[in-house]
N, C-alpha and C. Protein backbone atom coordinates (compact mmCIF):
# COMPACT_ATOMS: atom_id res chain seq x y z
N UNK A 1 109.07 107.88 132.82
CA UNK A 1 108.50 108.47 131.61
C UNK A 1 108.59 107.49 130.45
N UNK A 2 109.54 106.76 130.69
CA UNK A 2 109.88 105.76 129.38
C UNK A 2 108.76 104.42 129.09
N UNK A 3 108.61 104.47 130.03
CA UNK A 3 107.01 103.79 130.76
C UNK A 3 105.92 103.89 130.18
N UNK A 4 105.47 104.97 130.61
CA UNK A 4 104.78 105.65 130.13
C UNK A 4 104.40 106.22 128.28
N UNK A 5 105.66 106.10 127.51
CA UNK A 5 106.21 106.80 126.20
C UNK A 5 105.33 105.49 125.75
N UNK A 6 106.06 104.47 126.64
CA UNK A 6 106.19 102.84 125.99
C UNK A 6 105.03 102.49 125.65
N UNK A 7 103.88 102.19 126.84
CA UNK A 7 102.70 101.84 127.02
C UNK A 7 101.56 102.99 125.85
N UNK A 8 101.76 104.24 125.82
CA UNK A 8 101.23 104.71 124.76
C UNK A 8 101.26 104.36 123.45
N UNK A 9 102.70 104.60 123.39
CA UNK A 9 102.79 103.86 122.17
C UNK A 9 102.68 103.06 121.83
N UNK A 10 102.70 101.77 122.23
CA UNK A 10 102.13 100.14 121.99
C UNK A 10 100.84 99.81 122.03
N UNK A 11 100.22 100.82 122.90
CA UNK A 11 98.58 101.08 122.58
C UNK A 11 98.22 102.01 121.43
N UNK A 12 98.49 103.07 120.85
CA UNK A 12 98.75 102.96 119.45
C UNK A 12 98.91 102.41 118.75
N UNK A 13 100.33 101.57 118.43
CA UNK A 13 100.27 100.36 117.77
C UNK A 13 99.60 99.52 117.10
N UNK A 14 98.80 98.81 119.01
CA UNK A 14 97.84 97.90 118.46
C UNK A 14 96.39 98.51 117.80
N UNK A 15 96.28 100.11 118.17
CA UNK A 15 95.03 100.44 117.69
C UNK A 15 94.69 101.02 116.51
N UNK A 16 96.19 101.17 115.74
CA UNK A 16 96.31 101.51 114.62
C UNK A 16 96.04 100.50 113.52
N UNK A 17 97.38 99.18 114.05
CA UNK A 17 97.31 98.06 113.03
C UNK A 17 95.68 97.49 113.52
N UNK A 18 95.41 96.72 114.56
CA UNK A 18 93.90 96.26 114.35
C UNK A 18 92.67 97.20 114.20
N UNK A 19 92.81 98.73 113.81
CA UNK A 19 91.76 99.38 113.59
C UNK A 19 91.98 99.50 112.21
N UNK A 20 93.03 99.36 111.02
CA UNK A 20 93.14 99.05 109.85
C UNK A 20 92.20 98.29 109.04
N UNK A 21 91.73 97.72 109.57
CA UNK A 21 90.66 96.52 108.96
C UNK A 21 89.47 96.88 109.28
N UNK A 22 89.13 96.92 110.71
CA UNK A 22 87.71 97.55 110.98
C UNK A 22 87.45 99.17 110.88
N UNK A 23 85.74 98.84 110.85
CA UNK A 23 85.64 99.88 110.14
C UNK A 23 85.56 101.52 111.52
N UNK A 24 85.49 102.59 111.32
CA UNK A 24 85.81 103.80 112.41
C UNK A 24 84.72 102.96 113.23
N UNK A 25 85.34 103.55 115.10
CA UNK A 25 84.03 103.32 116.12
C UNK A 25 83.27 103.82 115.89
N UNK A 26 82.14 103.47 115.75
CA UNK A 26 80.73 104.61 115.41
C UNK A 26 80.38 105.26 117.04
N UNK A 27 79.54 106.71 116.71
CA UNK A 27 79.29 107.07 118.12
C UNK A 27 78.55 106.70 119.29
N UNK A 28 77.93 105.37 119.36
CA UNK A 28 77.85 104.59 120.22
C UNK A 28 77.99 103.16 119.44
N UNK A 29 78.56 102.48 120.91
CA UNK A 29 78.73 101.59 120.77
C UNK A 29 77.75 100.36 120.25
N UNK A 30 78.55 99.30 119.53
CA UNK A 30 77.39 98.40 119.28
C UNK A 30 76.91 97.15 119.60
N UNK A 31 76.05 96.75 119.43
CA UNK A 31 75.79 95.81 120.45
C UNK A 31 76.49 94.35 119.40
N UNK A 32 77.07 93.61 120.41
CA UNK A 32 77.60 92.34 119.98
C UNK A 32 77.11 90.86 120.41
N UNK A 33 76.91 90.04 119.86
CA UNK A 33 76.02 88.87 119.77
C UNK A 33 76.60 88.35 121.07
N UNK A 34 76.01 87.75 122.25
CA UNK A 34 76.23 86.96 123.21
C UNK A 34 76.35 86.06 123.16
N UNK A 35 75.72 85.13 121.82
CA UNK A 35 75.85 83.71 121.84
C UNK A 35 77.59 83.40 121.26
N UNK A 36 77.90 82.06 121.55
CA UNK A 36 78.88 81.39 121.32
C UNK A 36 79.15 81.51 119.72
N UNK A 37 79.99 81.96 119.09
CA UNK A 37 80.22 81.89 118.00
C UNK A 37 80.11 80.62 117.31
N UNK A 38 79.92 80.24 115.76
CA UNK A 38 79.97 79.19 115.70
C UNK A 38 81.70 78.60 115.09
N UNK A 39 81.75 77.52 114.81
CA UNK A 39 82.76 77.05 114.32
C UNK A 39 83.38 77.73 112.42
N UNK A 40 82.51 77.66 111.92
CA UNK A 40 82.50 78.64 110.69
C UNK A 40 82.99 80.11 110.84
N UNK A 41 82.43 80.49 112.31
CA UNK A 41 82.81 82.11 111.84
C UNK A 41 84.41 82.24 112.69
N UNK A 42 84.14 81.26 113.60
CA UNK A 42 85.73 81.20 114.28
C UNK A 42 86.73 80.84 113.01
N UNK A 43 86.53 79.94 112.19
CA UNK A 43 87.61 79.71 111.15
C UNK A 43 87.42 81.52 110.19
N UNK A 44 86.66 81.94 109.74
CA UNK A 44 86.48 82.90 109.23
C UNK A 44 87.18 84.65 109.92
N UNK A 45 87.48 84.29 111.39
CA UNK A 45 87.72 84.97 112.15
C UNK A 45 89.21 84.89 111.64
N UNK A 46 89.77 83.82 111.86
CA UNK A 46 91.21 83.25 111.67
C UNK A 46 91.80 83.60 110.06
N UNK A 47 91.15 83.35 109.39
CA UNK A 47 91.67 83.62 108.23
C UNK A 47 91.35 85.20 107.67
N UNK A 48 90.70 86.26 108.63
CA UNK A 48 90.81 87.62 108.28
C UNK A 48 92.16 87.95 108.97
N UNK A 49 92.49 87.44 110.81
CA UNK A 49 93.21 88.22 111.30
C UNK A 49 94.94 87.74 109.81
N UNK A 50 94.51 86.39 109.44
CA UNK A 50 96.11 85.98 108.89
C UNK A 50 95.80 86.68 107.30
N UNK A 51 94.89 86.91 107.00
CA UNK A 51 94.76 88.11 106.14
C UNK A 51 95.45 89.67 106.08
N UNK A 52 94.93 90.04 107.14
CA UNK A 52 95.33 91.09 107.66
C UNK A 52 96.81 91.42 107.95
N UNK A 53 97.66 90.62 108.21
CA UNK A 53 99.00 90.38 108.49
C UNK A 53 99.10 91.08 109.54
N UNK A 54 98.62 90.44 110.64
CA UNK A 54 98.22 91.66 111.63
C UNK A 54 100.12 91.93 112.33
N UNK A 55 100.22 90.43 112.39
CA UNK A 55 101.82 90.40 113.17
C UNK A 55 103.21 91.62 112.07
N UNK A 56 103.04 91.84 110.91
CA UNK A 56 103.63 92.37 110.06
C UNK A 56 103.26 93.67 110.43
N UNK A 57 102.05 94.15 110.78
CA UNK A 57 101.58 95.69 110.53
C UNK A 57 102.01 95.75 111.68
N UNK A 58 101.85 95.06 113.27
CA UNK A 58 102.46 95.42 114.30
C UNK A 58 104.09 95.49 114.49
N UNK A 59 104.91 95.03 113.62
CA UNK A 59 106.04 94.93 113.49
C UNK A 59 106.10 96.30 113.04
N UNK A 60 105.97 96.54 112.33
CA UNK A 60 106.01 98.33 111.11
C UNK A 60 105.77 99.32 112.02
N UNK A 61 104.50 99.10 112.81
CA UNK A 61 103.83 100.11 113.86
C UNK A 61 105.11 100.45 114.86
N UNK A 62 105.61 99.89 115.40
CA UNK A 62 106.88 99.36 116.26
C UNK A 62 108.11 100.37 115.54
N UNK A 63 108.14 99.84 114.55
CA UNK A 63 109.25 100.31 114.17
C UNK A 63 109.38 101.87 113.96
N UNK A 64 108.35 102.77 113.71
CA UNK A 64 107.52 103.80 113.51
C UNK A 64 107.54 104.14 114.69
N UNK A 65 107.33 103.28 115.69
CA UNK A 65 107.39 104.39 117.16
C UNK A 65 108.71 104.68 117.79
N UNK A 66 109.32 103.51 117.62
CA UNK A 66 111.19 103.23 118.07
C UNK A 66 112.04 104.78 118.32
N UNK A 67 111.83 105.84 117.49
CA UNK A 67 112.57 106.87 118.06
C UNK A 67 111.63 107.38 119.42
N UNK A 68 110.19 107.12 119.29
CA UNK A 68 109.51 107.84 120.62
C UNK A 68 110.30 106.95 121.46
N UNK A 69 109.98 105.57 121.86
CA UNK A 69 110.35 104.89 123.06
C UNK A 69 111.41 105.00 123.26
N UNK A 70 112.55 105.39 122.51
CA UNK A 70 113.97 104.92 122.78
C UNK A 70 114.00 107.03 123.18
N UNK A 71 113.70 107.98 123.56
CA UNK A 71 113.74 108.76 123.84
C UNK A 71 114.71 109.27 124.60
N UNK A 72 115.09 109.61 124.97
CA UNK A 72 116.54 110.27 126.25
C UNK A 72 116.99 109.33 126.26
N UNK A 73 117.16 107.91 125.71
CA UNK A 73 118.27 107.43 125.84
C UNK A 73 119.49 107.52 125.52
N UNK A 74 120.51 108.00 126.03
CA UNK A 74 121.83 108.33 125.79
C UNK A 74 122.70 106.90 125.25
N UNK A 75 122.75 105.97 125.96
CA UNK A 75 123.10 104.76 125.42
C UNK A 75 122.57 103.82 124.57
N UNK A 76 123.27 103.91 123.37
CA UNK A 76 123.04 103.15 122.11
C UNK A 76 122.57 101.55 122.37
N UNK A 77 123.90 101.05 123.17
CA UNK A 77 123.41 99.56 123.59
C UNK A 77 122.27 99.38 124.14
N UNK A 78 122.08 100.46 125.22
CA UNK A 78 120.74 100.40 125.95
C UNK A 78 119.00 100.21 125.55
N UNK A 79 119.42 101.49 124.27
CA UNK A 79 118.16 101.37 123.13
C UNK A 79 118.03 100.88 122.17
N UNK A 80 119.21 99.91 122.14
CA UNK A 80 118.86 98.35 121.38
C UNK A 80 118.16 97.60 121.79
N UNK A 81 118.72 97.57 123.71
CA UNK A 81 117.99 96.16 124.15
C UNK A 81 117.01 96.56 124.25
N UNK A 82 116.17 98.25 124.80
CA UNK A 82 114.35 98.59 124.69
C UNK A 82 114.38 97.61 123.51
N UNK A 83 114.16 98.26 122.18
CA UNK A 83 113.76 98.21 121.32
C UNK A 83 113.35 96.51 120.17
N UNK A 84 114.94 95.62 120.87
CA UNK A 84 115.10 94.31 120.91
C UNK A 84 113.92 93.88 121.83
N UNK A 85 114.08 94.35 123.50
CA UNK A 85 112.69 93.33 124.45
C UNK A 85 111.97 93.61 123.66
N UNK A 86 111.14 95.05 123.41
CA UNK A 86 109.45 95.28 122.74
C UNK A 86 109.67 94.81 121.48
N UNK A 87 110.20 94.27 120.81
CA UNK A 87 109.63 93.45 119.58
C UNK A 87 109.70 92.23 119.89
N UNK A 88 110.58 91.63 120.96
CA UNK A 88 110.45 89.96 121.67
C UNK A 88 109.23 89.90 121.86
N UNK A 89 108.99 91.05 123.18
CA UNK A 89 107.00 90.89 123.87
C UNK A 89 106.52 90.85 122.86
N UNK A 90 106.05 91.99 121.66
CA UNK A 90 105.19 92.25 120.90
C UNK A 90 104.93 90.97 120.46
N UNK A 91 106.02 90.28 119.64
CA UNK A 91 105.73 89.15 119.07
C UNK A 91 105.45 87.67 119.39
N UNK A 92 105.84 87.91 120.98
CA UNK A 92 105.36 86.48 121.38
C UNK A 92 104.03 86.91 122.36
N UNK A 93 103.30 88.14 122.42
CA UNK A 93 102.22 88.07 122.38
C UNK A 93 101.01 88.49 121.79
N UNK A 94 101.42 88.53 120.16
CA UNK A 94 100.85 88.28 119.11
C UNK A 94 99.94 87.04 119.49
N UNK A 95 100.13 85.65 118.87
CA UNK A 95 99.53 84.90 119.21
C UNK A 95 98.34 84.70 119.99
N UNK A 96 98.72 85.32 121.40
CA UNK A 96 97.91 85.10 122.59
C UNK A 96 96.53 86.16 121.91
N UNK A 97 97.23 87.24 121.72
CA UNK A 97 96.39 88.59 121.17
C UNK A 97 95.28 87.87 120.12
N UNK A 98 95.66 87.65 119.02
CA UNK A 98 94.42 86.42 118.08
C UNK A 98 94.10 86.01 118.86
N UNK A 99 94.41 84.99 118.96
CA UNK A 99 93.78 83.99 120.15
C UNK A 99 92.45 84.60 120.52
N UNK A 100 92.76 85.41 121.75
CA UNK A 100 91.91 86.14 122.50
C UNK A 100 90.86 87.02 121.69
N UNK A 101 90.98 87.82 120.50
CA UNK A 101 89.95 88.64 119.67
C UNK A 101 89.57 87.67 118.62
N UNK A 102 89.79 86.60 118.29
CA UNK A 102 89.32 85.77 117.40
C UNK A 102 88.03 85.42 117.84
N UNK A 103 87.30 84.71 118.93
CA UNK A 103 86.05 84.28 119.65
C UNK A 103 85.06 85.89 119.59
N UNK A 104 85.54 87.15 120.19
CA UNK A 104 85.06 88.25 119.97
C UNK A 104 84.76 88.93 118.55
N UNK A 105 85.57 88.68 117.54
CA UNK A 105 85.46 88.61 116.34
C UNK A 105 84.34 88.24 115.45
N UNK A 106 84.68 86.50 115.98
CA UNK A 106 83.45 86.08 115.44
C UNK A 106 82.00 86.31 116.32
N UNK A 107 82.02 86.66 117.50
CA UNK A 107 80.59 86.86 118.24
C UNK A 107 80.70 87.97 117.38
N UNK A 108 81.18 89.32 117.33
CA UNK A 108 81.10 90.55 116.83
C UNK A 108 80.14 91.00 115.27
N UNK A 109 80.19 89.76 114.25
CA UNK A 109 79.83 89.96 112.95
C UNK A 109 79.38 88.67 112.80
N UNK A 110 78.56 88.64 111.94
CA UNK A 110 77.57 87.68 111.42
C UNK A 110 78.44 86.87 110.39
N UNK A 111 78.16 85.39 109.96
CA UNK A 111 78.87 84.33 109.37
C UNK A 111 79.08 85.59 107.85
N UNK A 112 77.87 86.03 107.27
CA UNK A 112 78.03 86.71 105.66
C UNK A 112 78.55 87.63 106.14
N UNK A 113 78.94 88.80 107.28
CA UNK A 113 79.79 89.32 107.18
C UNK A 113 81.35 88.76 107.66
N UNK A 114 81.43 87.98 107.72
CA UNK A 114 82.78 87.71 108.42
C UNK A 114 83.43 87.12 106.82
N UNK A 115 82.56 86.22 106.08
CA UNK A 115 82.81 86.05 104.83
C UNK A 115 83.07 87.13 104.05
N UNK A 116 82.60 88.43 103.64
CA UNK A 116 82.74 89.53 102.82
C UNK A 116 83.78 90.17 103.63
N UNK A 117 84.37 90.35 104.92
CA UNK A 117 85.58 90.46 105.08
C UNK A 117 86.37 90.11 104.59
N UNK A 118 86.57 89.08 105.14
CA UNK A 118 87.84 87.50 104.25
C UNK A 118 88.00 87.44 102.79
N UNK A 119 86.34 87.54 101.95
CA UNK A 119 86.70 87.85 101.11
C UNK A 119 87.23 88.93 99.84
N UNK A 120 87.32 90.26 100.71
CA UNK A 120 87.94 91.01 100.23
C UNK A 120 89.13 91.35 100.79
N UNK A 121 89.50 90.85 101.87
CA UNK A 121 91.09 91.17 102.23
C UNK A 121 92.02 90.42 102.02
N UNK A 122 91.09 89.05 101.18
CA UNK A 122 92.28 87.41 100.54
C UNK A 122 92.44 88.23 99.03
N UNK A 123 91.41 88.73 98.93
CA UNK A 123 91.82 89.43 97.47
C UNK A 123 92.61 90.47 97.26
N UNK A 124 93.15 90.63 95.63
CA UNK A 124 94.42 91.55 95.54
C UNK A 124 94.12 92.74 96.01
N UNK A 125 93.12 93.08 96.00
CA UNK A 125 93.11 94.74 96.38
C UNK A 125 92.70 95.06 97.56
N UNK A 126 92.65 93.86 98.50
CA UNK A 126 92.25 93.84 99.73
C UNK A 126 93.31 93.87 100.56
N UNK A 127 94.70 92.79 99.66
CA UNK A 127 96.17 92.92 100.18
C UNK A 127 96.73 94.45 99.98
N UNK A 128 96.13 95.12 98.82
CA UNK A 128 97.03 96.17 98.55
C UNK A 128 96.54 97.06 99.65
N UNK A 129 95.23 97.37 100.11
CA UNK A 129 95.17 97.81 101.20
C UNK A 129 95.54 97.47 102.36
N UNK A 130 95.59 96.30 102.88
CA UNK A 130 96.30 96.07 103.85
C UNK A 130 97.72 96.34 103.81
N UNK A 131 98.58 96.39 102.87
CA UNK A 131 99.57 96.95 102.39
C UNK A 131 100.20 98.55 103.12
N UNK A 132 99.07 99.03 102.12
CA UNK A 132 98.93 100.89 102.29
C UNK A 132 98.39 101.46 103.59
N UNK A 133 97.81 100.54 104.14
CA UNK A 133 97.49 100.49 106.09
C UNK A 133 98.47 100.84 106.87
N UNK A 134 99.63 100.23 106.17
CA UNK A 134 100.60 99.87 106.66
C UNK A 134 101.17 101.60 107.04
N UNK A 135 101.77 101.90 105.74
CA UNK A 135 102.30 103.31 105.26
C UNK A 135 101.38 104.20 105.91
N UNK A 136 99.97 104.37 105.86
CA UNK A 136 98.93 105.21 105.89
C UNK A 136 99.48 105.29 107.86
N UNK A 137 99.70 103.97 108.22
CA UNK A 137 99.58 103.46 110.12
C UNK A 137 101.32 104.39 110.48
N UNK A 138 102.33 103.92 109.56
CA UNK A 138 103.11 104.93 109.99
C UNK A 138 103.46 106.85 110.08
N UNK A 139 102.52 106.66 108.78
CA UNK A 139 102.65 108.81 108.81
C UNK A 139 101.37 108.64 109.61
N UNK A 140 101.12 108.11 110.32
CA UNK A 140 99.88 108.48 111.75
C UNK A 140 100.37 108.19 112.76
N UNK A 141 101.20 107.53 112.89
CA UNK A 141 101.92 107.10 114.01
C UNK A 141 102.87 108.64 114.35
N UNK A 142 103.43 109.15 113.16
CA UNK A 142 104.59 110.03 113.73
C UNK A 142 103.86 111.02 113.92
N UNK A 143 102.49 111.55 113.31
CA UNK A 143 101.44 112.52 113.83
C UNK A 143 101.10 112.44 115.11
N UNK A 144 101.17 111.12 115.47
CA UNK A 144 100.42 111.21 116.87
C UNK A 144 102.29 111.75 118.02
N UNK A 145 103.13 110.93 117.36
CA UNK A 145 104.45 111.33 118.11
C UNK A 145 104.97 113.04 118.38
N UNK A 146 104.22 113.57 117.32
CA UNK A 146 104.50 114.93 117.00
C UNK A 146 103.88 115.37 117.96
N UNK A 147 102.40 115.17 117.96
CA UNK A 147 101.61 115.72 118.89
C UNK A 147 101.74 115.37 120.74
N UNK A 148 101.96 114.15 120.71
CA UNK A 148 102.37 113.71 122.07
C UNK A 148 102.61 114.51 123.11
N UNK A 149 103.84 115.23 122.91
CA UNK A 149 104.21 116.03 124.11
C UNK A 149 103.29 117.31 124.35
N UNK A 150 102.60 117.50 123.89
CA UNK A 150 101.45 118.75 123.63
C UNK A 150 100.44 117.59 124.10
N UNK A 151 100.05 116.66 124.45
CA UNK A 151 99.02 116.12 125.04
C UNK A 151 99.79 115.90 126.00
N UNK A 152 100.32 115.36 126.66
CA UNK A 152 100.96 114.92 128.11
C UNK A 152 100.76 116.39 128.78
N UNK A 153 101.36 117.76 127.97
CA UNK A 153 101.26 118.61 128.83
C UNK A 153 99.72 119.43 129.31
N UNK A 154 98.96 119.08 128.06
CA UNK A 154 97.12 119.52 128.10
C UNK A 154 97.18 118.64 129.01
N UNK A 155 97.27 117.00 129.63
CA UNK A 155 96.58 116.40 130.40
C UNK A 155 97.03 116.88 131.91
N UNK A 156 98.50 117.17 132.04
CA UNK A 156 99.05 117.72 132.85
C UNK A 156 98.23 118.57 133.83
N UNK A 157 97.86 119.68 133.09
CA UNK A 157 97.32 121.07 133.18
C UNK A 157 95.70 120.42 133.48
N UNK A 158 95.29 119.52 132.87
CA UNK A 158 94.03 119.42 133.19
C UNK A 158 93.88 118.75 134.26
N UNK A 159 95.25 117.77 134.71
CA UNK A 159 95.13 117.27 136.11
C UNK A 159 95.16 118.07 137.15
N UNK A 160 96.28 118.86 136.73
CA UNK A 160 96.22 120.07 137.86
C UNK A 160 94.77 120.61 138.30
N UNK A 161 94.15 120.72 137.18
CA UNK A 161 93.03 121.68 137.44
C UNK A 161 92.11 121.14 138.05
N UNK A 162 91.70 119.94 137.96
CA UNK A 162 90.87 118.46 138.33
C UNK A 162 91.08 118.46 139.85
N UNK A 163 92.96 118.47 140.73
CA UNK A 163 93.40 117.78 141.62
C UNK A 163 94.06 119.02 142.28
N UNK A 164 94.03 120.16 141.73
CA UNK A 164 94.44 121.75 142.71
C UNK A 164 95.83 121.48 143.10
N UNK A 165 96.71 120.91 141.92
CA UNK A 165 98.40 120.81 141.95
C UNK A 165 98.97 122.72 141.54
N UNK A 166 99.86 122.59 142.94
CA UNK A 166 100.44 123.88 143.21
C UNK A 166 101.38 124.15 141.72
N UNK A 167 101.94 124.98 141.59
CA UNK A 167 102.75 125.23 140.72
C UNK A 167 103.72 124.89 141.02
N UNK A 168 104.82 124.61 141.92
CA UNK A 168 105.84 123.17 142.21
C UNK A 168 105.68 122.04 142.13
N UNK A 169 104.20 121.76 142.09
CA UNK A 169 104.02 120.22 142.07
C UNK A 169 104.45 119.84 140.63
N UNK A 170 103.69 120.83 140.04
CA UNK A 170 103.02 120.69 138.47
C UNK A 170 105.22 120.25 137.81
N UNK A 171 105.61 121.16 138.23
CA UNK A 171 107.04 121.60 137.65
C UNK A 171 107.97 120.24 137.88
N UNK A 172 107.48 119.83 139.24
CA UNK A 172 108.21 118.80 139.92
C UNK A 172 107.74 117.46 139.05
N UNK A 173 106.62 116.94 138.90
CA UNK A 173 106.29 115.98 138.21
C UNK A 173 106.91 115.94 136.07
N UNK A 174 106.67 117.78 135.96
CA UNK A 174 107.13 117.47 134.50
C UNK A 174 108.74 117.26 134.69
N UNK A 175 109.63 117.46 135.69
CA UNK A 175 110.73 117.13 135.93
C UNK A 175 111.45 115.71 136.00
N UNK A 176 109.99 115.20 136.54
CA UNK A 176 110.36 113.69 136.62
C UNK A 176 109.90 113.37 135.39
N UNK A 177 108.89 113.48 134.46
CA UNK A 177 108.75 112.98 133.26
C UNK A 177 109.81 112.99 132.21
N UNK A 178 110.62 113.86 131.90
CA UNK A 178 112.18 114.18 131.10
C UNK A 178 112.59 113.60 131.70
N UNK A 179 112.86 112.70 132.85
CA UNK A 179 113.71 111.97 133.25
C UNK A 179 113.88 110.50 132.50
């Protein structure tokens, strides 16, 4: 289950802090440029994500989830070291993470928009929002924590219903999940 707590929540995380900047998914998807980005919008790419402080908001996000993941843990030392590894991973694959959405980035938006990004999130009130992202990313984070166990058990119930799990099964699996 801790697994499970973990991987949600770190997918949160990242979809909180890098959905901070962009704007809501619209209801279909959109289409993104195939060609090779150019060198301009890749630098332009780079200087939104270090705009953004993306590694800072994922740090905060983290910290905001830390009572979910560290959950039934009875040992203190124990839910140090969770909590110590997932900010090691998180942060040494930060990097890789840019890296990798920087080229998509820039295919994603046009050179004048990648500029009117950059240039409102290098500016002060672009920091102060990225700022208040921050705050705004943690009282959403503990909304979604609140709600959590009330979704695990709707999906539960809807697996059952999907996969014709007996009523021991159902009991037996939420048994192993509290574990």
């Amino acid at each position: 289950m801790r697994r499970l707590v973990l991987t949600v929540g770190l997918t949160a995380a990242l979809g909180l802090s890098a959905g901070s900047g962009f704007a809501q998914t619209p209801a279909a998807p959109a289409k993104v440029a195939v060609a090779a980005p150019s060198p301009r919008a890749i630098e332009l790419s780079k200087r939104y994500f270090k705009a953004m402080r993306l590694e800072d908001s994922l740090g905060k996000a983290l910290d905001m989830l830390d009572p979910a993941l560290l959950a039934g843990e009875d040992d203190a030392e124990q839910a140090e070291a969770m909590r110590s590894a997932t900010r090691q991973a998180l942060d040494a694959a930060m990097p890789r993470y840019i890296e990798k959405m920087t080229p998509l980035l820039a295919s994603a938006y046009s050179e004048e928009e990648l500029a009117a990004l950059v240039a409102f999130y290098e500016s002060p009130v672009g920091q102060s929002v990225v700022a208040k992202s921050r705050d705004v990313g943690g009282i959403s984070s503990q909304a979604m924590k609140d709600l959590l166990p009330g979704i695990m058990d709707d999906a539960m119930e809807r697996y059952c219903q999907q996969m014709g799990c007996e009523d021991d099964t159902f009991g037996l699996m939420a048994e192993q999940d509290q574990s």
